[in-house]
PDB file of N, CA and C in Angstrom:
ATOM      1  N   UNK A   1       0.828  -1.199   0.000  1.00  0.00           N
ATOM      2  CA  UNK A   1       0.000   0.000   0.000  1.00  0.00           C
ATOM      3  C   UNK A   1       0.864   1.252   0.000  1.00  0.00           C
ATOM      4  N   UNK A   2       2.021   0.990   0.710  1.00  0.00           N
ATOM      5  CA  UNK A   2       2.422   2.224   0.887  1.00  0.00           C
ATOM      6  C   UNK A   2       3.477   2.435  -0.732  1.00  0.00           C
ATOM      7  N   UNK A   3       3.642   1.381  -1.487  1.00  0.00           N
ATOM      8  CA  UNK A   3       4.335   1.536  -2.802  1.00  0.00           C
ATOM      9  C   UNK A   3       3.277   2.625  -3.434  1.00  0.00           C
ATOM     10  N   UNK A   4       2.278   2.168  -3.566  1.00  0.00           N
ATOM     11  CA  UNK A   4       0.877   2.854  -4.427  1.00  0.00           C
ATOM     12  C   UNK A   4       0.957   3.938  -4.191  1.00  0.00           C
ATOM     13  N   UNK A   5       0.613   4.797  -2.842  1.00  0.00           N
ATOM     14  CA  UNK A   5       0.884   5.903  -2.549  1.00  0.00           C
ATOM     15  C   UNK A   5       1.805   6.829  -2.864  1.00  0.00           C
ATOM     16  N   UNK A   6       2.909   6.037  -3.032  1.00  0.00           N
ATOM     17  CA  UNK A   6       4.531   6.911  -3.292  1.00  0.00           C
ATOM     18  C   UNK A   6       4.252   6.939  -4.823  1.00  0.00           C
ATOM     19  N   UNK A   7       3.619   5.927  -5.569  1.00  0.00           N
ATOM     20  CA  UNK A   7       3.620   6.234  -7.110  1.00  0.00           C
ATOM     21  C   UNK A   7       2.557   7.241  -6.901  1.00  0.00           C
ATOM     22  N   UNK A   8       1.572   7.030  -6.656  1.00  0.00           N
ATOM     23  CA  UNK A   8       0.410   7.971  -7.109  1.00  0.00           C
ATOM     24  C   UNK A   8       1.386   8.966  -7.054  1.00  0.00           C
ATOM     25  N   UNK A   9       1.951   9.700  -5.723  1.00  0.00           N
ATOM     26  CA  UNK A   9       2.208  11.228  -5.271  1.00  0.00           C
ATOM     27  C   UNK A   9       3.291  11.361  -5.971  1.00  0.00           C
ATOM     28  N   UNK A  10       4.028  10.513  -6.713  1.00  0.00           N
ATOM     29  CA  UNK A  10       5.201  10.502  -7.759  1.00  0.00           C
ATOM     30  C   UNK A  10       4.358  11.062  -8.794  1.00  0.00           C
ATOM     31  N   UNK A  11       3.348  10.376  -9.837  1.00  0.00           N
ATOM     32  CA  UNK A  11       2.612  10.250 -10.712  1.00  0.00           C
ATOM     33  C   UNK A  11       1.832  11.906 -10.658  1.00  0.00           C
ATOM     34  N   UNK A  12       1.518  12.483  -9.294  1.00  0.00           N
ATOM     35  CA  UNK A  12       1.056  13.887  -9.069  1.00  0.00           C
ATOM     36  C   UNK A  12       2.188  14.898  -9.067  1.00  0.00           C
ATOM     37  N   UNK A  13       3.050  14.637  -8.716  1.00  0.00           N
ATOM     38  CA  UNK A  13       4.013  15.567  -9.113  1.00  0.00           C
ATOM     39  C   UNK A  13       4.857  15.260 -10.460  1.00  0.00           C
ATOM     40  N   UNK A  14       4.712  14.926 -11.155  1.00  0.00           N
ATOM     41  CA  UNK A  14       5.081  14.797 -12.905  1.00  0.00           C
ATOM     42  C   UNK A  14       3.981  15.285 -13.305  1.00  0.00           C
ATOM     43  N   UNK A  15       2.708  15.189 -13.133  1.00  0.00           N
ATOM     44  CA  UNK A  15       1.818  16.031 -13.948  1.00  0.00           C
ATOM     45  C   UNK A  15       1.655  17.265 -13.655  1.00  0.00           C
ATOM     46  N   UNK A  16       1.660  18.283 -12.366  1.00  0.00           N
ATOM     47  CA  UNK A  16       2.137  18.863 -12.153  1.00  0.00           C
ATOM     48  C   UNK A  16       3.155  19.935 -12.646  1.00  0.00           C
ATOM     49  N   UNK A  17       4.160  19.195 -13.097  1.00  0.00           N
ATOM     50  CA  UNK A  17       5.528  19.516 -13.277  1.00  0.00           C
ATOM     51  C   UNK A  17       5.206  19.834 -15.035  1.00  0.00           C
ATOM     52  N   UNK A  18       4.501  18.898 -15.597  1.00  0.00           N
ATOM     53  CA  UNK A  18       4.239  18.923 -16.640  1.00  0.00           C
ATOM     54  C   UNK A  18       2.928  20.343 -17.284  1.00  0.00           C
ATOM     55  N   UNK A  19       2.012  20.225 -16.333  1.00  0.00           N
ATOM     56  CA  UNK A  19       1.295  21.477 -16.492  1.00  0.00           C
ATOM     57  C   UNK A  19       1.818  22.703 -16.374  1.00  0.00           C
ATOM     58  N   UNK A  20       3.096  22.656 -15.591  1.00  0.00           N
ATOM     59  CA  UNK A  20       3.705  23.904 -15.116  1.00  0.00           C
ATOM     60  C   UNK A  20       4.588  24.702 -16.828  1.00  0.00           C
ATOM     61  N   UNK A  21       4.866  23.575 -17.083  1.00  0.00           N
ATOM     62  CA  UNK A  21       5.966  23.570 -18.355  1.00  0.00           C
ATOM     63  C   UNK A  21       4.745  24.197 -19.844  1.00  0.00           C
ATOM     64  N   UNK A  22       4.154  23.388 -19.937  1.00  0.00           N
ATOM     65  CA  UNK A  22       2.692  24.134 -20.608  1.00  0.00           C
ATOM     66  C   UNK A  22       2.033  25.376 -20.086  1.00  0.00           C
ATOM     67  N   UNK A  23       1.665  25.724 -19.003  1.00  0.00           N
ATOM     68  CA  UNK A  23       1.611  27.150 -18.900  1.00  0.00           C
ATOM     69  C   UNK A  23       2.562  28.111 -19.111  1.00  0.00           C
ATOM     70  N   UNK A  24       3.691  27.498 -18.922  1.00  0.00           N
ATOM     71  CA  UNK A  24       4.914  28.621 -19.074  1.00  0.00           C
ATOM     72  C   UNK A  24       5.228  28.691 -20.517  1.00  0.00           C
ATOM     73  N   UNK A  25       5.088  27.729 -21.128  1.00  0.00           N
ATOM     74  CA  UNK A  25       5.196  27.533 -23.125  1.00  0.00           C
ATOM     75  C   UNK A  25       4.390  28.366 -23.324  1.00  0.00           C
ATOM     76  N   UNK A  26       3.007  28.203 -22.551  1.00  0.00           N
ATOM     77  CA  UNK A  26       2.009  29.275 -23.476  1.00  0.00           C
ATOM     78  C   UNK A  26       2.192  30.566 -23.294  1.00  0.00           C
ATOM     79  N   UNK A  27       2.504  31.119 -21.994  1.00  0.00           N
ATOM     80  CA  UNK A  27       2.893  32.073 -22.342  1.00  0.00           C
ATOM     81  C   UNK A  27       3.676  32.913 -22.605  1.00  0.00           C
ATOM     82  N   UNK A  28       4.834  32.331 -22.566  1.00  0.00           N
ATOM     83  CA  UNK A  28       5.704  32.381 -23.947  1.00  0.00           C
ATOM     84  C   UNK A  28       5.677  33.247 -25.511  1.00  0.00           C
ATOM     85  N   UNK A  29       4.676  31.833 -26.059  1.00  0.00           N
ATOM     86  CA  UNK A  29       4.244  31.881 -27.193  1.00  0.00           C
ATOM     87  C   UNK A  29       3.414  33.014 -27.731  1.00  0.00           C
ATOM     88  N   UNK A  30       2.396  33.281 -25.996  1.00  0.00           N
ATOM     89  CA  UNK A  30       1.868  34.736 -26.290  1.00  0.00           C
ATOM     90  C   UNK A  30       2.271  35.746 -25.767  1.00  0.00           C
ATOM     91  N   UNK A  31       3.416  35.882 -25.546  1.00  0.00           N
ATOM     92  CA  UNK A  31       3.967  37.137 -25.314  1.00  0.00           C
ATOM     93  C   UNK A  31       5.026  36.979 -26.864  1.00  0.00           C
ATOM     94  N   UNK A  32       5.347  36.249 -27.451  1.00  0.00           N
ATOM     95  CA  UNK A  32       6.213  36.380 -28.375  1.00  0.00           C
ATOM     96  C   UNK A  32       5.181  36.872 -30.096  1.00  0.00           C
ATOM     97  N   UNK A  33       3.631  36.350 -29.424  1.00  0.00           N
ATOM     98  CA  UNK A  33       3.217  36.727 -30.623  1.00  0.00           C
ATOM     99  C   UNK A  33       2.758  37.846 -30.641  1.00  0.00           C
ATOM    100  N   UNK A  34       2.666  38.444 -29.597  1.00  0.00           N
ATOM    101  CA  UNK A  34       1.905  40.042 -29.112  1.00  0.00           C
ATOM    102  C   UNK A  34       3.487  40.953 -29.494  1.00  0.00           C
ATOM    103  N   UNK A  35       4.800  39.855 -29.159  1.00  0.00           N
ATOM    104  CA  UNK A  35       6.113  41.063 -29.513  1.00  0.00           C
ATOM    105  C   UNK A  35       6.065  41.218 -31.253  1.00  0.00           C
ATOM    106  N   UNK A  36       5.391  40.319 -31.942  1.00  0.00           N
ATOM    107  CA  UNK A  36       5.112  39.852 -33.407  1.00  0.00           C
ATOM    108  C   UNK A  36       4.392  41.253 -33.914  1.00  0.00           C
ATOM    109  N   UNK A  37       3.420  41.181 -33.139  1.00  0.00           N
ATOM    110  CA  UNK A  37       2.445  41.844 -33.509  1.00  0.00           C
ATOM    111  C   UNK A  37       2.280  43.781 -33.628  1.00  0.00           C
ATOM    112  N   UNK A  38       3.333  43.852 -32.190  1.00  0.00           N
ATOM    113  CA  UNK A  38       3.618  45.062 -31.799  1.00  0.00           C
ATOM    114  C   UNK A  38       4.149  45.995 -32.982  1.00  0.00           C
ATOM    115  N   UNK A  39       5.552  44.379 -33.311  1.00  0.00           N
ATOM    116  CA  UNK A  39       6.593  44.971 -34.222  1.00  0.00           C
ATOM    117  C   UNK A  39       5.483  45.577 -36.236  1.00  0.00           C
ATOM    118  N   UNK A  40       4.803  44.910 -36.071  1.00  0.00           N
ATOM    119  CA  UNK A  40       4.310  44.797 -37.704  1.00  0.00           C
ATOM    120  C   UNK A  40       3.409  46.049 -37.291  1.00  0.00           C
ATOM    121  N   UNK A  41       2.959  46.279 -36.553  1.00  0.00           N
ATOM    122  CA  UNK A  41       2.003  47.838 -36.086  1.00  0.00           C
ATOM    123  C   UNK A  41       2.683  48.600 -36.129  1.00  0.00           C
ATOM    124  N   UNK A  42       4.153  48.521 -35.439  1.00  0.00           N
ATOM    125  CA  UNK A  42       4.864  49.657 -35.566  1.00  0.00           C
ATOM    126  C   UNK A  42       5.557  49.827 -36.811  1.00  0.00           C
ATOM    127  N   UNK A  43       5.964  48.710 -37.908  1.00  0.00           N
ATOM    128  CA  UNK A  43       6.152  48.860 -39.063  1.00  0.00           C
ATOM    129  C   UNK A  43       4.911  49.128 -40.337  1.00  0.00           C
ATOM    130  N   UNK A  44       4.139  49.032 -39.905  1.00  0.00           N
ATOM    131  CA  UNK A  44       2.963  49.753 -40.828  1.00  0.00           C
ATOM    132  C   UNK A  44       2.626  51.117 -40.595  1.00  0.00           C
ATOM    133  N   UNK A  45       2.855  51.811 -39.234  1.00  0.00           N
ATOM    134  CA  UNK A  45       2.693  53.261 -39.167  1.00  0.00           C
ATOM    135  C   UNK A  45       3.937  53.785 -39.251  1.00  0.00           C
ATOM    136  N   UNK A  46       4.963  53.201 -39.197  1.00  0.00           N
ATOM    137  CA  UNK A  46       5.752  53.813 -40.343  1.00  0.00           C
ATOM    138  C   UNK A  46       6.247  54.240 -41.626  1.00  0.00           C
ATOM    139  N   UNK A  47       5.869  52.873 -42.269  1.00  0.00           N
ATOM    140  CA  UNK A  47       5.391  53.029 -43.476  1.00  0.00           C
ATOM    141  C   UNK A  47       4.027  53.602 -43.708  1.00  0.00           C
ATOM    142  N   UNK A  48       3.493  54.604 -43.448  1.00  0.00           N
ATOM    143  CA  UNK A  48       2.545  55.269 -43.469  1.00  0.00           C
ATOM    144  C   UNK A  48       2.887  56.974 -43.269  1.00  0.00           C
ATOM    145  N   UNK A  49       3.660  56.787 -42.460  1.00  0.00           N
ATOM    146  CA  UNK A  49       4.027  58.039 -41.522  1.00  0.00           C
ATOM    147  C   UNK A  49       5.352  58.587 -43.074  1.00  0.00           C
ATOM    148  N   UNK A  50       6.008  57.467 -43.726  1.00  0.00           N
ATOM    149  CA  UNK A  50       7.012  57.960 -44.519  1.00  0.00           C
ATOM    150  C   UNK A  50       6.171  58.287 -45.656  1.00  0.00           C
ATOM    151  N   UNK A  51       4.847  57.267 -46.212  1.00  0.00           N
ATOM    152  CA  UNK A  51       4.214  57.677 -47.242  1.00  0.00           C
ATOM    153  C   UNK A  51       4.335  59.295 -46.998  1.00  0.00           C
ATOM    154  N   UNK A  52       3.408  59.612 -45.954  1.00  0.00           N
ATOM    155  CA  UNK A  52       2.939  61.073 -45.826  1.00  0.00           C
ATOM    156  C   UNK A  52       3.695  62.480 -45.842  1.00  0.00           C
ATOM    157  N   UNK A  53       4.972  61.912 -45.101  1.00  0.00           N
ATOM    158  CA  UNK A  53       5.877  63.035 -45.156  1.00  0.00           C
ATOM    159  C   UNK A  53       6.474  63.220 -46.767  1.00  0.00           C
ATOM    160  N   UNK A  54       6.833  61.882 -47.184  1.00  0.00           N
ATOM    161  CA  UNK A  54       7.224  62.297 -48.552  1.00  0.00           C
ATOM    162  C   UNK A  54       5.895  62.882 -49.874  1.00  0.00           C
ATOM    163  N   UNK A  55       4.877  62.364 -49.303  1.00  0.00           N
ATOM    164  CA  UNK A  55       3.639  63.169 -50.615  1.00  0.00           C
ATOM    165  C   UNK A  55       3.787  64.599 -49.974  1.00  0.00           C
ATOM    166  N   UNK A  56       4.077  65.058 -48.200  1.00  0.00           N
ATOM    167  CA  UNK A  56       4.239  66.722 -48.130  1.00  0.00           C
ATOM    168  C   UNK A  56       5.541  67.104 -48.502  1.00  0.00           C
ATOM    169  N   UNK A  57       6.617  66.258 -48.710  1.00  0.00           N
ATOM    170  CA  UNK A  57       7.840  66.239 -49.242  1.00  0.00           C
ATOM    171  C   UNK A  57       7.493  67.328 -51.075  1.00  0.00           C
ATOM    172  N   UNK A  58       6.655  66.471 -51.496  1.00  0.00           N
ATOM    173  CA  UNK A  58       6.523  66.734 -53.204  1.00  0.00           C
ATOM    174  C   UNK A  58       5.604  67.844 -53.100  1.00  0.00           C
ATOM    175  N   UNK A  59       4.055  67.855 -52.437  1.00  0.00           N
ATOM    176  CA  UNK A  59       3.575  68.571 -52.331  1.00  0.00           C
ATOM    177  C   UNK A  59       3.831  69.933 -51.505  1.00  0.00           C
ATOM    178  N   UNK A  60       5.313  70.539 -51.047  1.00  0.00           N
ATOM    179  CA  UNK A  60       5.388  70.953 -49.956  1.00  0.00           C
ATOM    180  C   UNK A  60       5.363  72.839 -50.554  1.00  0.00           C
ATOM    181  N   UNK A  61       5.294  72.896 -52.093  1.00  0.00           N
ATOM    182  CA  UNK A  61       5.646  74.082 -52.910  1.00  0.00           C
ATOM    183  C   UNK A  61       3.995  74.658 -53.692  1.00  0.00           C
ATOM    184  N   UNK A  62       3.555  73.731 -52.884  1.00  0.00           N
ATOM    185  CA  UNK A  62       2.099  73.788 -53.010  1.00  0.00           C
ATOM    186  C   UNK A  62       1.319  74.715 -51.898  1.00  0.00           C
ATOM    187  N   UNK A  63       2.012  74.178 -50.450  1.00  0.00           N
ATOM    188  CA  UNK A  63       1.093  74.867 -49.321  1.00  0.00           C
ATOM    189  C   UNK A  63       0.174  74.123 -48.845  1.00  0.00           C
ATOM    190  N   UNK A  64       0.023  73.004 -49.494  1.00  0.00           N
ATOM    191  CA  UNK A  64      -1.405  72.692 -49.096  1.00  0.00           C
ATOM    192  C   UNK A  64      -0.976  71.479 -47.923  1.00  0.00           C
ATOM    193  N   UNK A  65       0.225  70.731 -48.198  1.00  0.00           N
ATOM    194  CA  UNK A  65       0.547  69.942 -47.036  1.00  0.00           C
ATOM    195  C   UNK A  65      -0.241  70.177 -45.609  1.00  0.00           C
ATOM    196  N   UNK A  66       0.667  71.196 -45.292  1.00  0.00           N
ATOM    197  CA  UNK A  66       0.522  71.362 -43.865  1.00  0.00           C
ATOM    198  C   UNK A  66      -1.518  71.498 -43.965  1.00  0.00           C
ATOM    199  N   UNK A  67      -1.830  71.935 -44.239  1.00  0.00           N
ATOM    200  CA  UNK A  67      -3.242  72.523 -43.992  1.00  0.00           C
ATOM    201  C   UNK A  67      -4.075  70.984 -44.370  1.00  0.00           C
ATOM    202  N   UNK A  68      -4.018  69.740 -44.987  1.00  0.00           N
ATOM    203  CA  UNK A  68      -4.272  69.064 -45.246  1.00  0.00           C
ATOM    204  C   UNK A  68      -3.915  67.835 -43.784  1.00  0.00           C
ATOM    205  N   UNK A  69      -2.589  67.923 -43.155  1.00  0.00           N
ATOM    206  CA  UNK A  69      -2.561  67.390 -42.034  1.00  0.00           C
ATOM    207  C   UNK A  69      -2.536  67.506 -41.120  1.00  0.00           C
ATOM    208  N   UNK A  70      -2.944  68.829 -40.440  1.00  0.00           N
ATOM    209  CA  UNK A  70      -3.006  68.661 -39.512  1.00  0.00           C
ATOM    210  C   UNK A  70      -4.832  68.763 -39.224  1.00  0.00           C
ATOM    211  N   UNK A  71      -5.114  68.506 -37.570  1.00  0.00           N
ATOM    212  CA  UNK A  71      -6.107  68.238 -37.100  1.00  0.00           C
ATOM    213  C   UNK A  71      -6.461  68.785 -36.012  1.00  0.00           C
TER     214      UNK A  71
END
């Protein structure tokens, strides 16, 4: 009886041990896909931010830039 016991509480601490390892993977995975995500947001409003400066770049002998962006 007392073998059984020592496996079970063996058998509870490996699963345990094992859930621990899976929560920590996951979040991981979602903090690495939120760093994914951050990065491509911040590379699309940049590429946005360069569109704009360079159309007030071309348009800038015009005047109308500035009065067109701001808000």
């Amino acid at each position: 009886m007392r073998n059984v016991e020592r496996l079970t509480s063996f058998k509870s601490e490996l699963l345990n041990i094992f859930m621990d390892m899976e929560v920590n993977e996951h979040k991981q995975r979602t903090r690495n896909a939120a760093q994914r995500s951050l990065r491509a947001r911040r590379g699309i409003e940049f590429h946005k931010e360069a569109r704009r400066l360079n159309a007030c770049l071309s348009e800038l002998s015009d005047g109308d830039c500035l009065e067109k962006n701001t808000h």
